[in-house]
C-alpha atoms as a PDB file:
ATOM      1  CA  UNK A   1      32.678   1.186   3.430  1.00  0.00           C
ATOM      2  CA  UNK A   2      28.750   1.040   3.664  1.00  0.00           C
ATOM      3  CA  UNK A   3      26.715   3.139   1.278  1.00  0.00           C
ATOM      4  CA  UNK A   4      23.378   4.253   2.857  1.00  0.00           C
ATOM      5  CA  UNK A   5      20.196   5.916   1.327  1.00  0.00           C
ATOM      6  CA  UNK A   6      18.951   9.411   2.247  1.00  0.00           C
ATOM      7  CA  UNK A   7      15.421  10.971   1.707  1.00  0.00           C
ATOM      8  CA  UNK A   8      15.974  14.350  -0.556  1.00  0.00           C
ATOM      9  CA  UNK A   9      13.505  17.133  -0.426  1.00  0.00           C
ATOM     10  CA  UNK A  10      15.281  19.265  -2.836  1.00  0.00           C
ATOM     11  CA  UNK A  11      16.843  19.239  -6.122  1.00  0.00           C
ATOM     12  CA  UNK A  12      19.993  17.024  -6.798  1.00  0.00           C
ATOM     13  CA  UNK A  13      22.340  20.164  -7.142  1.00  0.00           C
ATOM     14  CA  UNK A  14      21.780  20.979  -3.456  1.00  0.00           C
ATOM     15  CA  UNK A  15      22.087  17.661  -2.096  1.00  0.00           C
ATOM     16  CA  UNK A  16      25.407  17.247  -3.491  1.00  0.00           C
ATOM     17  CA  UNK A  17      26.365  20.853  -2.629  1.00  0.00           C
ATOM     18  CA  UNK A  18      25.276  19.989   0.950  1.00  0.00           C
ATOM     19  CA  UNK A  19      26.726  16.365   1.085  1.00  0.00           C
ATOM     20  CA  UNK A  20      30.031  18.202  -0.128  1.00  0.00           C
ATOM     21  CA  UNK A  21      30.138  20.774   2.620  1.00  0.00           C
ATOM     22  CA  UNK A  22      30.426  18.168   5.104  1.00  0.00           C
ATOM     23  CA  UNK A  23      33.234  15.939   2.931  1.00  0.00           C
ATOM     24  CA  UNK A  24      30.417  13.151   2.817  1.00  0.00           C
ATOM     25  CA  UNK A  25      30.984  11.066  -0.302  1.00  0.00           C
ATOM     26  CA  UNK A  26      27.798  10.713  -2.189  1.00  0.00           C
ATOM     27  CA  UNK A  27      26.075   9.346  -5.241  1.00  0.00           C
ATOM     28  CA  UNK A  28      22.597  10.621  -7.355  1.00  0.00           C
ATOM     29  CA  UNK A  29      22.792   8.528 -10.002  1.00  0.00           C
ATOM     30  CA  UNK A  30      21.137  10.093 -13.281  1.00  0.00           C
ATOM     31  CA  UNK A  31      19.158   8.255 -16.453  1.00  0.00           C
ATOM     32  CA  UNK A  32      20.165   9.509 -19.340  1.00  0.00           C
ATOM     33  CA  UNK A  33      17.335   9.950 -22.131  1.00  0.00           C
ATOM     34  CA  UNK A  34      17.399  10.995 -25.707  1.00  0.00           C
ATOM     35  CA  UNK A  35      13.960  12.236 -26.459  1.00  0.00           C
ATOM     36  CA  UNK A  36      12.676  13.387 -29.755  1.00  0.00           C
ATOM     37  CA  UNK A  37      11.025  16.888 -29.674  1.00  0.00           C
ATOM     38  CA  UNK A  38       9.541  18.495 -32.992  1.00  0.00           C
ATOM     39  CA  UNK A  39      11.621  15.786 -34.962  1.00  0.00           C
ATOM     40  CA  UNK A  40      15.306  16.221 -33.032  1.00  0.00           C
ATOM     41  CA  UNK A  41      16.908  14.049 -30.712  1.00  0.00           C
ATOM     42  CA  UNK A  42      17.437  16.053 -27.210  1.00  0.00           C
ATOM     43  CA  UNK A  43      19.536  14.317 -24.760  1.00  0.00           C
ATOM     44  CA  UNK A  44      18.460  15.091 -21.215  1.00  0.00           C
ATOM     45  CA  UNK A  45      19.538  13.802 -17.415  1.00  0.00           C
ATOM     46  CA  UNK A  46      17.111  13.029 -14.875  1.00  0.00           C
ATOM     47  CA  UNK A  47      17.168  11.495 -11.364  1.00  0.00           C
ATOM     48  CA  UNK A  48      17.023   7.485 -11.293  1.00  0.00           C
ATOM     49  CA  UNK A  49      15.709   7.426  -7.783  1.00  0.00           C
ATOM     50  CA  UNK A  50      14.020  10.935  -8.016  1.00  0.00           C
ATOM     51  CA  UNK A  51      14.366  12.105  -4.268  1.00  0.00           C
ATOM     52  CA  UNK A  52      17.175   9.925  -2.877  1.00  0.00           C
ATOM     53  CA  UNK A  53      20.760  10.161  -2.747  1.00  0.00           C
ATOM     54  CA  UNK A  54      23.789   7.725  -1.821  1.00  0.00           C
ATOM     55  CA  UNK A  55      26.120   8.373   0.582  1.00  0.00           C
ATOM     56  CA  UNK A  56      28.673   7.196   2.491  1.00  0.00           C
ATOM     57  CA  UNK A  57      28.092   6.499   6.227  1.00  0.00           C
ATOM     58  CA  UNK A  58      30.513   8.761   8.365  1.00  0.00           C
ATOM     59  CA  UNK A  59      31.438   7.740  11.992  1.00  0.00           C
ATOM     60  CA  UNK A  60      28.938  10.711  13.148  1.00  0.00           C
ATOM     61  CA  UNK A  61      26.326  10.165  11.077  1.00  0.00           C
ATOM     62  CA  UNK A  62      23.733  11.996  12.856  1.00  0.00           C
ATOM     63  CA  UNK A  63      25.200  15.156  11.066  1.00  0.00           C
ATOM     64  CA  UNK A  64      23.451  14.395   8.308  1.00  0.00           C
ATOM     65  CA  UNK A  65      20.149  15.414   9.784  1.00  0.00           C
ATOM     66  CA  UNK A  66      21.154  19.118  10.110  1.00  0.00           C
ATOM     67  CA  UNK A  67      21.632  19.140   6.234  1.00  0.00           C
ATOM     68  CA  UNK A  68      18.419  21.232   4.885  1.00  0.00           C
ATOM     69  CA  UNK A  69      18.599  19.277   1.712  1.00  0.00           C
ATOM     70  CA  UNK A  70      17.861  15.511   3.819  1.00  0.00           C
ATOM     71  CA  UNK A  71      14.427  14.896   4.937  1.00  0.00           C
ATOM     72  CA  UNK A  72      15.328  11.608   6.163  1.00  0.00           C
ATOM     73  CA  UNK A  73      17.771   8.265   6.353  1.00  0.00           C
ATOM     74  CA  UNK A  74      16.638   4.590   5.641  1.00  0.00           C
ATOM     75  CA  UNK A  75      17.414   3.260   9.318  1.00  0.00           C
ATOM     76  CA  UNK A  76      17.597  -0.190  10.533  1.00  0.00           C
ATOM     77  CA  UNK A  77      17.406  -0.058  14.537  1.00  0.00           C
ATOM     78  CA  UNK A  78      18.516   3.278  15.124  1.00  0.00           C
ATOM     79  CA  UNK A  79      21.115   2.691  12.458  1.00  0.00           C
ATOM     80  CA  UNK A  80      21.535   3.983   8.864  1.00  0.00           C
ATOM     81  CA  UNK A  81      21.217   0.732   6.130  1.00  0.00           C
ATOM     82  CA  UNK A  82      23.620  -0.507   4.406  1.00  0.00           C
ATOM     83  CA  UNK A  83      23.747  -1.089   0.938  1.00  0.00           C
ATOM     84  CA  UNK A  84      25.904  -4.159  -0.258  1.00  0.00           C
ATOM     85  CA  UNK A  85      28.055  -2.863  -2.507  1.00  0.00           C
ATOM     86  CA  UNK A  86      27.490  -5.363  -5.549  1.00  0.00           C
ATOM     87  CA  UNK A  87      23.780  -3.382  -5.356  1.00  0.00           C
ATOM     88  CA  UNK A  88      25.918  -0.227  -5.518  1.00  0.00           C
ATOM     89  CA  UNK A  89      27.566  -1.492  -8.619  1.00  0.00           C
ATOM     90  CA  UNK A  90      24.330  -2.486 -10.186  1.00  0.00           C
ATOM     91  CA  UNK A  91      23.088   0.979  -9.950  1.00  0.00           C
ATOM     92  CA  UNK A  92      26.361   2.522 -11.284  1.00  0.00           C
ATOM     93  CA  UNK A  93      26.231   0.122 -14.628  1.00  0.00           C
ATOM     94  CA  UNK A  94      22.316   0.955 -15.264  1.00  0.00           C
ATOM     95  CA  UNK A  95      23.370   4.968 -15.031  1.00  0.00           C
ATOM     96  CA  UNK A  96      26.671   3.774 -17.212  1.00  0.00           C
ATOM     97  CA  UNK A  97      24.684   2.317 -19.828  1.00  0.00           C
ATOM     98  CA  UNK A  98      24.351   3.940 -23.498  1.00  0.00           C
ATOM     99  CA  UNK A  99      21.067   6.476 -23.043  1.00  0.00           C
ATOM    100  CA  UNK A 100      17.670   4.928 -24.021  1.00  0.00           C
ATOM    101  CA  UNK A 101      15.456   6.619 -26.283  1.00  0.00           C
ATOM    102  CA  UNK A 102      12.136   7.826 -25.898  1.00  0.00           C
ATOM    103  CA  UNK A 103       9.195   8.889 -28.085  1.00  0.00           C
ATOM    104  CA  UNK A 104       7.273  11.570 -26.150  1.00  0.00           C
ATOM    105  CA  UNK A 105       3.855  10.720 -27.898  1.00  0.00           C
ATOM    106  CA  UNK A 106       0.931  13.318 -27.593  1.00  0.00           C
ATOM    107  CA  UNK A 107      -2.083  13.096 -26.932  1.00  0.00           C
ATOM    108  CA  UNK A 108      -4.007  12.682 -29.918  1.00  0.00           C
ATOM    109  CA  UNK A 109      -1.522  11.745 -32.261  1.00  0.00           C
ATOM    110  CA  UNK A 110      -1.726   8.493 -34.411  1.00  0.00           C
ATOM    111  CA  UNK A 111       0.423   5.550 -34.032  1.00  0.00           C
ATOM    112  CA  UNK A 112       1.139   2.510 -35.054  1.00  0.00           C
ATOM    113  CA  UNK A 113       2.217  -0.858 -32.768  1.00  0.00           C
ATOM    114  CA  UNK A 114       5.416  -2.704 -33.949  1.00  0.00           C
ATOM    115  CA  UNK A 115       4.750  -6.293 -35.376  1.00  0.00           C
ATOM    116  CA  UNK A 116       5.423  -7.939 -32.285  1.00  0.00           C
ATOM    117  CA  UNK A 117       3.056  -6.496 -30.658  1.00  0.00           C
ATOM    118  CA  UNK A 118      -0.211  -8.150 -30.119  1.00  0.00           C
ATOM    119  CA  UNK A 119      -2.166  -5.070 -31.943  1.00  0.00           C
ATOM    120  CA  UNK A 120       0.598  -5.481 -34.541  1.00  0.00           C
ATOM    121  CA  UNK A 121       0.644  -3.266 -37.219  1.00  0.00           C
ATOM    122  CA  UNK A 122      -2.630  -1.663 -36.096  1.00  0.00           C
ATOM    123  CA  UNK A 123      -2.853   2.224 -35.931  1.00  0.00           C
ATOM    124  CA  UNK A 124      -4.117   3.743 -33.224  1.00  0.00           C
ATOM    125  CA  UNK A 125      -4.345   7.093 -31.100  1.00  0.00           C
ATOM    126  CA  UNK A 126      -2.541   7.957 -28.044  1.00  0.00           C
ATOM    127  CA  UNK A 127      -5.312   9.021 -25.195  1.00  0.00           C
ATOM    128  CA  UNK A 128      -2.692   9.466 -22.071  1.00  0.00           C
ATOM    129  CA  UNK A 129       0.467   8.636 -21.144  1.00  0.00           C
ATOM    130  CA  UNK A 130       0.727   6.611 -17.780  1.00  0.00           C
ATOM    131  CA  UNK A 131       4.457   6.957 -17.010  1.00  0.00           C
ATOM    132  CA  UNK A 132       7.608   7.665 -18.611  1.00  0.00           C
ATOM    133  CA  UNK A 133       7.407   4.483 -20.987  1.00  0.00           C
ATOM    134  CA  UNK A 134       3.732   3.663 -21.520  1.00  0.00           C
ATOM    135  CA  UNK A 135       0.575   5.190 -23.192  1.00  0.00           C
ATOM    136  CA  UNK A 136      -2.585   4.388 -23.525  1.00  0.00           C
ATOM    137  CA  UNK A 137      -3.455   3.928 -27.096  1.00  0.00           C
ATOM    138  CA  UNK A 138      -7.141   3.829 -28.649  1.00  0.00           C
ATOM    139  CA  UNK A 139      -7.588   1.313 -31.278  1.00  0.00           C
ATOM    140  CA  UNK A 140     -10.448   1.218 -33.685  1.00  0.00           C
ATOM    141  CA  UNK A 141     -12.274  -2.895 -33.060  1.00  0.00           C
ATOM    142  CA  UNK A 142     -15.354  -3.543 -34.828  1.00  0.00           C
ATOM    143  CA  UNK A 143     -16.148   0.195 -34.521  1.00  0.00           C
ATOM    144  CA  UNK A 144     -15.071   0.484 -31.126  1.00  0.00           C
ATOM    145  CA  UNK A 145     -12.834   2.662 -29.510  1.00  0.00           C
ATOM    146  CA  UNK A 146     -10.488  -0.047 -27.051  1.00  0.00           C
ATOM    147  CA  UNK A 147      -7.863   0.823 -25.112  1.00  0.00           C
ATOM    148  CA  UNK A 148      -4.461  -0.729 -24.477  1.00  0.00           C
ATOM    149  CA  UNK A 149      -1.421  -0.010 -22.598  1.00  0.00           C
ATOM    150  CA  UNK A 150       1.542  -0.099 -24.528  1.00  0.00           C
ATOM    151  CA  UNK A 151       5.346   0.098 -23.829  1.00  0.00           C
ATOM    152  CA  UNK A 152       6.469   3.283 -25.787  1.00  0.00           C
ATOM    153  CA  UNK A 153       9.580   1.504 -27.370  1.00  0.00           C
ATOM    154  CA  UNK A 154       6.296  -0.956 -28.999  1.00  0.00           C
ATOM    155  CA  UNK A 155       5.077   2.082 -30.941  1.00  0.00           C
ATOM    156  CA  UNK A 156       6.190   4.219 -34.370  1.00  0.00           C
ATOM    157  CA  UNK A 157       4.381   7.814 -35.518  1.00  0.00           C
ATOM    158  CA  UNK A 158       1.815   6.477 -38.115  1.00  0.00           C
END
């Protein structure tokens, strides 16, 4: 069995609705998240690979390109590539895993880095976030505003 990747141009619910309608076996692995919004924990599902799906390469494969849901396949001399399936197993524990929390910090609010941080116990204030786990945090140095990127699993609300 070889697992291949597909380009997505539409939302995971329509990939696998279009995947299924040709009995292609397929796989959009999801991260599960707990954020906490006004002071509750909300658990939510997004993409891991935001745009790609997993499938499984059928003896016609070219099919695949009528699907309105695939803008493309990751091809290797005019063939779709494999994916070894221990790869395929490491992508199945990391969706399998217990969810990870995040702190959506705003911008503007005061926080403080964890001990073993370098800026350790200093309280700062978010500017922007960069991605999904880091900020930018301002913190006050000999009257200075100084910025630092920080992981947001390094930070607590001050």
């Amino acid at each position: 069995m070889c697992w291949s990747i597909a380009k997505t141009k539409m939302p995971g619910d329509r990939v696998r609705r279009d995947f299924s309608s040709l009995d292609i076996e397929h796989y959009c692995p999801l991260e599960r998240s707990i954020q906490i919004v006004r002071g509750r924990k909300v658990e939510t599902a997004r993409p891991l690979f935001p745009g790609y799906a997993f499938f499984v390469v059928p003896p016609s494969w070219e099919r695949i390109f009528k699907l309105p849901s695939i803008f493309g396949l990751f091809l290797c001399n005019g063939e779709p590539l494999c994916v070894r399936d221990d790869e395929m197993e490491i992508i199945r524990k990391t969706e399998n895993e217990k969810a990870i929390v995040r702190r959506r910090f705003r911008n503007g609010q005061p926080v403080r880095a964890k001990a073993e941080h370098p800026f350790g116990g200093c309280v700062g204030i978010v500017d922007r976030s960069i991605d999904r786990e880091r900020v930018v945090v301002l913190f006050d140095i000999f009257g200075r505003k100084t910025p630092a990127t920080i992981a947001e699993g390094e930070l607590t609300v001050a």
